[in-house]
PDB file of N, CA and C in Angstrom:
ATOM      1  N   UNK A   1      -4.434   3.900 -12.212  1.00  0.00           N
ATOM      2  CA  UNK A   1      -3.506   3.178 -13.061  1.00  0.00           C
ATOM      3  C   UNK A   1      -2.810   2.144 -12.195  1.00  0.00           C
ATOM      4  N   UNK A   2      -2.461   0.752 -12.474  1.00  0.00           N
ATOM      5  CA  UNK A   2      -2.129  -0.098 -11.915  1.00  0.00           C
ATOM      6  C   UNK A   2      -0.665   0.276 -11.968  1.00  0.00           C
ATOM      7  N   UNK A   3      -0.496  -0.874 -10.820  1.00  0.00           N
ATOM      8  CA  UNK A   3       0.776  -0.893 -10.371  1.00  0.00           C
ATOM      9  C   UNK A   3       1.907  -2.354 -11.079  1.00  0.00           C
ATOM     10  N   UNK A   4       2.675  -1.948 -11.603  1.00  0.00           N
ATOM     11  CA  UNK A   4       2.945  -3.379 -12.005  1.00  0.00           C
ATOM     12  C   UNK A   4       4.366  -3.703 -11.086  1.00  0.00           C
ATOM     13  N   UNK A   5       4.300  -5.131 -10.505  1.00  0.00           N
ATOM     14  CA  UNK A   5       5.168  -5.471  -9.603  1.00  0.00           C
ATOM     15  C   UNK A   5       6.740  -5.733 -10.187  1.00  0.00           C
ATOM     16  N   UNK A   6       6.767  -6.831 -11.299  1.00  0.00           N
ATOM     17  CA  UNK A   6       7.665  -6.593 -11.498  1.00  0.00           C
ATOM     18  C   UNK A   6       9.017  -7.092 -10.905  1.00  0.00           C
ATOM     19  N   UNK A   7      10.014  -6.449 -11.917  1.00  0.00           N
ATOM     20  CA  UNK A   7      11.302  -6.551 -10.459  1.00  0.00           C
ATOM     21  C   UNK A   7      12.076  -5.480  -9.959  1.00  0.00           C
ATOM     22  N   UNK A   8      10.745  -4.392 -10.144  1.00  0.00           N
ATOM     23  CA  UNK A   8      11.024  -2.771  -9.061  1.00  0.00           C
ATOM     24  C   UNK A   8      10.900  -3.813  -7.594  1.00  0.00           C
ATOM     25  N   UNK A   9       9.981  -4.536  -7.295  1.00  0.00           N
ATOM     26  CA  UNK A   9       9.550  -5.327  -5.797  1.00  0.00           C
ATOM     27  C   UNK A   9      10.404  -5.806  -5.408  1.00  0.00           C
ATOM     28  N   UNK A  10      11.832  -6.300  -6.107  1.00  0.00           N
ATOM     29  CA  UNK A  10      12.871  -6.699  -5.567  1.00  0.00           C
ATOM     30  C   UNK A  10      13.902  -6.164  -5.136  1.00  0.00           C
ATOM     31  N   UNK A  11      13.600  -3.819  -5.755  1.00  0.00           N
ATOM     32  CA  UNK A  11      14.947  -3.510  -5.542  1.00  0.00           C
ATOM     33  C   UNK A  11      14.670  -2.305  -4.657  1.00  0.00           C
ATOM     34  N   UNK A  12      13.630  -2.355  -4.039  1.00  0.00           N
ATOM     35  CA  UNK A  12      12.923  -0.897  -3.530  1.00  0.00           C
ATOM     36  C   UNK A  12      11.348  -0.713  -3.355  1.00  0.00           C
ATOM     37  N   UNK A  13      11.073  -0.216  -2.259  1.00  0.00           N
ATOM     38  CA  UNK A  13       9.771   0.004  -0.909  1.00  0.00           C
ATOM     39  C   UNK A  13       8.926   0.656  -2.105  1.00  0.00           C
ATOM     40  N   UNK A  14       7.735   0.430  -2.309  1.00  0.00           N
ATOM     41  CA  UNK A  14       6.488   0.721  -2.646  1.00  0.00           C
ATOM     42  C   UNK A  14       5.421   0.856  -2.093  1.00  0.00           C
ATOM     43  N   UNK A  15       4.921   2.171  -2.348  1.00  0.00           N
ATOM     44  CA  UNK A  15       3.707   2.785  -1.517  1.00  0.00           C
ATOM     45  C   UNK A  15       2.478   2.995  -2.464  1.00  0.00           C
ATOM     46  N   UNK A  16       1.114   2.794  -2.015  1.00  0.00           N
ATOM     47  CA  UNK A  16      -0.157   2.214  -2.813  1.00  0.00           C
ATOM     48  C   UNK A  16      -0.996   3.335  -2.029  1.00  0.00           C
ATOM     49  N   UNK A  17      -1.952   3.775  -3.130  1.00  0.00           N
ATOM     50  CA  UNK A  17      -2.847   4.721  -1.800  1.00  0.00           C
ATOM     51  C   UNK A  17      -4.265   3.978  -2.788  1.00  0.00           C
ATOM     52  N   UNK A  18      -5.138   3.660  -2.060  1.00  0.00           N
ATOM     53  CA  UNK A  18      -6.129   3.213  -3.074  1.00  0.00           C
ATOM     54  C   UNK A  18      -7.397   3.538  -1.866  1.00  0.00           C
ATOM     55  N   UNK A  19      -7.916   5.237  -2.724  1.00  0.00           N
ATOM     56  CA  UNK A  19      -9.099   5.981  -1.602  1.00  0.00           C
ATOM     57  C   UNK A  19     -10.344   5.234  -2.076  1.00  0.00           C
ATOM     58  N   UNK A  20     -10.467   4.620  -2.965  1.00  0.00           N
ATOM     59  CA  UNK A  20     -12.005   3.572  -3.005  1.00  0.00           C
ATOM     60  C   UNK A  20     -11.830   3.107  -1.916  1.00  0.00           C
ATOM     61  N   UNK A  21     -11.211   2.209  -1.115  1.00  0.00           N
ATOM     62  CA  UNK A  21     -11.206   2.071  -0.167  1.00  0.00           C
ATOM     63  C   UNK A  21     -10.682   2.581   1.277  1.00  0.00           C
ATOM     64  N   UNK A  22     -10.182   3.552   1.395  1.00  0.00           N
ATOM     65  CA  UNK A  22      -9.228   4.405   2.149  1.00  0.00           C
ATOM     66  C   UNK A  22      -8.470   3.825   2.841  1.00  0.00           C
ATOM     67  N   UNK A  23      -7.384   3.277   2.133  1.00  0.00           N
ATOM     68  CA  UNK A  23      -6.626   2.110   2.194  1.00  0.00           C
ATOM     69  C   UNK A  23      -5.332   2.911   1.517  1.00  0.00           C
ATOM     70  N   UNK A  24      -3.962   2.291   2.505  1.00  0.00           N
ATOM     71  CA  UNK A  24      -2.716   2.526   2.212  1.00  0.00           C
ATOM     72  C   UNK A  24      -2.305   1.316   2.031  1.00  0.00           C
ATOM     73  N   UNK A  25      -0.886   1.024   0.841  1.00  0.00           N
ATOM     74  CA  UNK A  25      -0.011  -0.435   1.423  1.00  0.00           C
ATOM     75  C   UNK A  25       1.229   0.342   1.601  1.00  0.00           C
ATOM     76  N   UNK A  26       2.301  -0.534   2.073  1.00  0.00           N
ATOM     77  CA  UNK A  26       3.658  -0.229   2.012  1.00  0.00           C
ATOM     78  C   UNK A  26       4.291  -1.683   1.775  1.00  0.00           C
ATOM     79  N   UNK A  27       4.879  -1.793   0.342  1.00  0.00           N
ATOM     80  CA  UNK A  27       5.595  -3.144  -0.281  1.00  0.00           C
ATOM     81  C   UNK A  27       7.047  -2.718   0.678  1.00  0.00           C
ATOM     82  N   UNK A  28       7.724  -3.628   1.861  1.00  0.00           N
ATOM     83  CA  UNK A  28       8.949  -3.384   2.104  1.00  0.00           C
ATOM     84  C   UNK A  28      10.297  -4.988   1.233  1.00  0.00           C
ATOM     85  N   UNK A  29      10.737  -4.033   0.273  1.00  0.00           N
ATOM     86  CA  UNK A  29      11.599  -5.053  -0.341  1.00  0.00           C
ATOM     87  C   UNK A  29      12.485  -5.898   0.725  1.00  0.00           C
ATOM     88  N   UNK A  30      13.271  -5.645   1.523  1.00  0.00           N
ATOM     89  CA  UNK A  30      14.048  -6.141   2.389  1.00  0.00           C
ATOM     90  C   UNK A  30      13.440  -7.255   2.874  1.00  0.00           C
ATOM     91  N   UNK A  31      12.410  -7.341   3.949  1.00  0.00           N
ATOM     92  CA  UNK A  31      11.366  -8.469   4.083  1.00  0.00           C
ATOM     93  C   UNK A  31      10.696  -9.253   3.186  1.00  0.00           C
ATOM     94  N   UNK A  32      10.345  -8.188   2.340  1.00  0.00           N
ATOM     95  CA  UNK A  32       9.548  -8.813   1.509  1.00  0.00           C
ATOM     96  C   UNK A  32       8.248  -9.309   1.792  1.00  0.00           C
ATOM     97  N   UNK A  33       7.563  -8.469   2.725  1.00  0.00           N
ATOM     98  CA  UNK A  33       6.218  -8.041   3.489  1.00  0.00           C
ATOM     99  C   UNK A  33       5.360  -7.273   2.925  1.00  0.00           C
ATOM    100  N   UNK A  34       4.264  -7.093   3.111  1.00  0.00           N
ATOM    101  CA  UNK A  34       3.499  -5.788   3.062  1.00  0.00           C
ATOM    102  C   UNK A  34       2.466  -5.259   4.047  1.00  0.00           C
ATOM    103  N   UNK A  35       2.595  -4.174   3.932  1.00  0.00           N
ATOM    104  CA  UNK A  35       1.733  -3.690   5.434  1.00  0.00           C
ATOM    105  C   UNK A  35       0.583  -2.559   5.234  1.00  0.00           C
ATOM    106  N   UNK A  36      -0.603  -2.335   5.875  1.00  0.00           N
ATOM    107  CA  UNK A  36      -1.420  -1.923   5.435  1.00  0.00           C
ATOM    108  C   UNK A  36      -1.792  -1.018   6.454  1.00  0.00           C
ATOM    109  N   UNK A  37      -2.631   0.328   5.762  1.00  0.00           N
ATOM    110  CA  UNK A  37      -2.736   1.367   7.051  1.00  0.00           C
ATOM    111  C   UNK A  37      -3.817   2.001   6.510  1.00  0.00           C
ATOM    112  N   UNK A  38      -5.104   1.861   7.072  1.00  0.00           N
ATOM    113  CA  UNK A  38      -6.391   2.347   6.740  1.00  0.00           C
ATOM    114  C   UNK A  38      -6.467   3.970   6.895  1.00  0.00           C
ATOM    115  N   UNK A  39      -7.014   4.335   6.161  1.00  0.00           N
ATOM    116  CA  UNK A  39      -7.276   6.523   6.781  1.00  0.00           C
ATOM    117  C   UNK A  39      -7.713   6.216   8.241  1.00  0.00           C
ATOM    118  N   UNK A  40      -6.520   7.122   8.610  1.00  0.00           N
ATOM    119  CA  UNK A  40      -7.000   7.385   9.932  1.00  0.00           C
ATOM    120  C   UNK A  40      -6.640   6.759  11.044  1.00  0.00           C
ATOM    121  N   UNK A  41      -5.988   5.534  10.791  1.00  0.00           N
ATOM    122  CA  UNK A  41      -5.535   4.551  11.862  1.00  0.00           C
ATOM    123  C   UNK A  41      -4.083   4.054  11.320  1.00  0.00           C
ATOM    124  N   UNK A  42      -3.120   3.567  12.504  1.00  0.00           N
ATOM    125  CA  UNK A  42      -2.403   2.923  12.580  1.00  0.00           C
ATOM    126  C   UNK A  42      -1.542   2.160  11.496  1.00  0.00           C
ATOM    127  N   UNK A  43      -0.477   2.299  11.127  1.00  0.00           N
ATOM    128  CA  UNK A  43      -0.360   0.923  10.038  1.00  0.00           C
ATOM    129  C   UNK A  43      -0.071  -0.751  10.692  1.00  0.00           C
ATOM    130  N   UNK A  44      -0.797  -1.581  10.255  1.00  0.00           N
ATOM    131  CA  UNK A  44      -0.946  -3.015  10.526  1.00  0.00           C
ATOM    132  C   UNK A  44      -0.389  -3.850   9.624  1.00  0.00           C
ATOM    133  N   UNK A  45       0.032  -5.335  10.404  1.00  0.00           N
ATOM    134  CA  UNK A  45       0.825  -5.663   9.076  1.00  0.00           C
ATOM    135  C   UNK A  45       1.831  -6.639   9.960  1.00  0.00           C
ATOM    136  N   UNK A  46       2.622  -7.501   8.876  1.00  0.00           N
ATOM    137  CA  UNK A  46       2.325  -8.019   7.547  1.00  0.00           C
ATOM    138  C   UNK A  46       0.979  -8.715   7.156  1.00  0.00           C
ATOM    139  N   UNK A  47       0.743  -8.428   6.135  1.00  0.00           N
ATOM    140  CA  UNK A  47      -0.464  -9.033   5.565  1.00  0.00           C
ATOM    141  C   UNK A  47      -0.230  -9.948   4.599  1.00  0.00           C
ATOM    142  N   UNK A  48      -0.949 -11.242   4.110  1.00  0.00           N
ATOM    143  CA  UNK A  48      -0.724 -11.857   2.829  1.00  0.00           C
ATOM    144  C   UNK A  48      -0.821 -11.544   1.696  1.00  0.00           C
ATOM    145  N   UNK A  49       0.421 -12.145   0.423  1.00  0.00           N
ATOM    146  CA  UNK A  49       0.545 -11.538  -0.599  1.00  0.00           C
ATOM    147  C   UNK A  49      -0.744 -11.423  -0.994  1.00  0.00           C
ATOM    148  N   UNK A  50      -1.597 -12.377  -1.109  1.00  0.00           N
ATOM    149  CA  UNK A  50      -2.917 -12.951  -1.572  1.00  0.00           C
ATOM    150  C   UNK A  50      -4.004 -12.307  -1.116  1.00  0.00           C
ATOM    151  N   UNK A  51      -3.816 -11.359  -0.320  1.00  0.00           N
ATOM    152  CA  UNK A  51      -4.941 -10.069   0.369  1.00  0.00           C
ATOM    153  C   UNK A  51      -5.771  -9.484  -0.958  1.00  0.00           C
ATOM    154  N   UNK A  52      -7.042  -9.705  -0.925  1.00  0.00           N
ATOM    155  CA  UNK A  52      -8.099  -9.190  -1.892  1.00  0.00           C
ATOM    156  C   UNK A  52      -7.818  -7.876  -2.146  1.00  0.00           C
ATOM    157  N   UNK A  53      -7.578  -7.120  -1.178  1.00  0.00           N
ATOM    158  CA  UNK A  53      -7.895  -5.191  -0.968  1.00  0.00           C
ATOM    159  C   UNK A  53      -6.301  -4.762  -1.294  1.00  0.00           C
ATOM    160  N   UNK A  54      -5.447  -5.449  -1.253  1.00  0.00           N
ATOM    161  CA  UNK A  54      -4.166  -5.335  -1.364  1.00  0.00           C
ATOM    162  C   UNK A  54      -3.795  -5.270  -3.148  1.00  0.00           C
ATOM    163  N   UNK A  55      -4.513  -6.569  -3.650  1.00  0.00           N
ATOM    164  CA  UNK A  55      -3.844  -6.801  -4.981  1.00  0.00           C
ATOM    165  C   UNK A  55      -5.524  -6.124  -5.981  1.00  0.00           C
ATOM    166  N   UNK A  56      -6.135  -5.802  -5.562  1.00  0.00           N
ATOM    167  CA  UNK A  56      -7.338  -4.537  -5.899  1.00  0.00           C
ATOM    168  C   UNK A  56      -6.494  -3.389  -5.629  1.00  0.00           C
ATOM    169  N   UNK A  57      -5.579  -3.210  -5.155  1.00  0.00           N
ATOM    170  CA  UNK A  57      -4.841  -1.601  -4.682  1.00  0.00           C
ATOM    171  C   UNK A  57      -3.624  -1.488  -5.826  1.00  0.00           C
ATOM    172  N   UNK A  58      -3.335  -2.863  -6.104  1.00  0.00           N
ATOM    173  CA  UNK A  58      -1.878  -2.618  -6.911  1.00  0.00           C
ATOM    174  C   UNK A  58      -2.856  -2.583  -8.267  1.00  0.00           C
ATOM    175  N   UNK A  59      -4.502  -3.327  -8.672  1.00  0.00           N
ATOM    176  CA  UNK A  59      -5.047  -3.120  -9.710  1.00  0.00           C
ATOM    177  C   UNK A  59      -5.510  -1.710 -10.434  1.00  0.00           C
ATOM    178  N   UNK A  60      -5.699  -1.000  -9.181  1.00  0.00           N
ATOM    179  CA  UNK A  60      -6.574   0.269  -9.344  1.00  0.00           C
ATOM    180  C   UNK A  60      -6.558   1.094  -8.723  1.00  0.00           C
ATOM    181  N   UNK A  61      -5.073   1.336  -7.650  1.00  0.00           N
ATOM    182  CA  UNK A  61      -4.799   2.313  -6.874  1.00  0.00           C
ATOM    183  C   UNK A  61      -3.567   3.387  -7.574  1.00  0.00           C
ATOM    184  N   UNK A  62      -3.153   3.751  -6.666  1.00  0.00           N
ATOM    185  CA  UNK A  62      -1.909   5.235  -7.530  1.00  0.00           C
ATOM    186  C   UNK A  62      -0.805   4.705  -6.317  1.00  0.00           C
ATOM    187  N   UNK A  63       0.055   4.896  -7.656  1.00  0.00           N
ATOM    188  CA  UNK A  63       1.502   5.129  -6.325  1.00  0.00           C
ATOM    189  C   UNK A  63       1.844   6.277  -5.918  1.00  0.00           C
ATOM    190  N   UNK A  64       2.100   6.277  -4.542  1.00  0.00           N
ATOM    191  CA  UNK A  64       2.376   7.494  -3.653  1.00  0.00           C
ATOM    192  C   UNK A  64       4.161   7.649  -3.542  1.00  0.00           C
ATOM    193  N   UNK A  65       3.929   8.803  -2.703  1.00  0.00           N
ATOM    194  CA  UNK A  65       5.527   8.757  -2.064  1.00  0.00           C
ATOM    195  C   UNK A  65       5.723   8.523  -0.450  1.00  0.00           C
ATOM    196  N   UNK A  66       6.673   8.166  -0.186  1.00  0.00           N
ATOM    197  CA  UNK A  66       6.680   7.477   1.606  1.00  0.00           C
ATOM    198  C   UNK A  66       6.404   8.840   2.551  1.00  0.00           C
ATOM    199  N   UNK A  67       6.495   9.483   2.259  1.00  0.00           N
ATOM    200  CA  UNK A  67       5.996  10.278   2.753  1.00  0.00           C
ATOM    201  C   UNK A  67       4.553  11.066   2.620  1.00  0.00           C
ATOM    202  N   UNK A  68       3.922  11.014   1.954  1.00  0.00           N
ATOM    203  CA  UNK A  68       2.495  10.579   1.701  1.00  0.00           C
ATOM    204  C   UNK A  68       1.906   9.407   2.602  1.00  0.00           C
ATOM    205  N   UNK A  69       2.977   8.197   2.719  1.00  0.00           N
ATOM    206  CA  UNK A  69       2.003   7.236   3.223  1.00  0.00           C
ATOM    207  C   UNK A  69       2.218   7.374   4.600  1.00  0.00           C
ATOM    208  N   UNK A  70       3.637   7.989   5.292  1.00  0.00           N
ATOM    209  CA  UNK A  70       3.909   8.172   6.726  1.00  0.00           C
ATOM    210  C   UNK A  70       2.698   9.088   6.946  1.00  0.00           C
ATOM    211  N   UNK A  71       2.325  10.174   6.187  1.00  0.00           N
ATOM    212  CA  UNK A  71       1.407  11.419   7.075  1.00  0.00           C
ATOM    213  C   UNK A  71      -0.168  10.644   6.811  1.00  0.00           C
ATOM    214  N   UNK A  72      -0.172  10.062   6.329  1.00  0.00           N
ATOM    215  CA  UNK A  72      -1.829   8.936   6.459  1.00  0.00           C
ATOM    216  C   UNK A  72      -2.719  10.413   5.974  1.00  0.00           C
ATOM    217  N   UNK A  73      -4.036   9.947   6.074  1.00  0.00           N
ATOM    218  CA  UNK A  73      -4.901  10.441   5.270  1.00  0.00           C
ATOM    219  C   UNK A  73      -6.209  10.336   6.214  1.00  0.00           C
ATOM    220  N   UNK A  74      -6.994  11.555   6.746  1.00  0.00           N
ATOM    221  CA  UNK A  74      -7.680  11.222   7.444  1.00  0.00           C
ATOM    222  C   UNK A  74      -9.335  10.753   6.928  1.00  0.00           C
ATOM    223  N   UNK A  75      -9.812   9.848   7.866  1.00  0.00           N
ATOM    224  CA  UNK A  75     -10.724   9.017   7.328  1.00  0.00           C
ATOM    225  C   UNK A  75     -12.156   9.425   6.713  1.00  0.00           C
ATOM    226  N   UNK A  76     -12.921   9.636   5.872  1.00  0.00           N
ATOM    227  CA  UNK A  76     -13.932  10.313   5.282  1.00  0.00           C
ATOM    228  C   UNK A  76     -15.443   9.633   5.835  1.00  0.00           C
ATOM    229  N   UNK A  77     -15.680  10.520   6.493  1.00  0.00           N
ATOM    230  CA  UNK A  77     -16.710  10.031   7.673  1.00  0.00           C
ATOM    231  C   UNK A  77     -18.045  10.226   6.700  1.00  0.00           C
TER     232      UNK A  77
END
């Protein structure tokens, strides 16, 4: 189920888990950034709003909780 942005994006951090790709985001409102953290590795970041795998994640991914996205997800080999 998609994510709709909205103006939740203006008042509070959003977390994306989208395992088609084993792909995390983290929307940080304050900046107004987003940052991305593959299963299994590191989170990287900022990335552009305009990121393919990013706005495919807010199309067809699930929202998590920050703590879900801090403990990452290990990678499916």
């Amino acid at each position: 189920m998609g994510i709709n942005k909205g103006e939740r994006f203006n008042s509070e951090d959003v977390y994306v888990d989208y395992p088609f790709e084993e792909v995390m985001f983290r929307w940080n409102h304050l900046d107004k950034k987003t940052y991305r953290k593959f299963y299994g590795e590191d989170e990287a970041g900022p990335i552009p709003h305009d990121n393919r795998l990013y706005n495919d994640a807010l199309r067809f991914g699930d929202e998590i909780t920050r703590e879900a996205y801090a403990a990452g997800k290990p990678r499916n080999c």
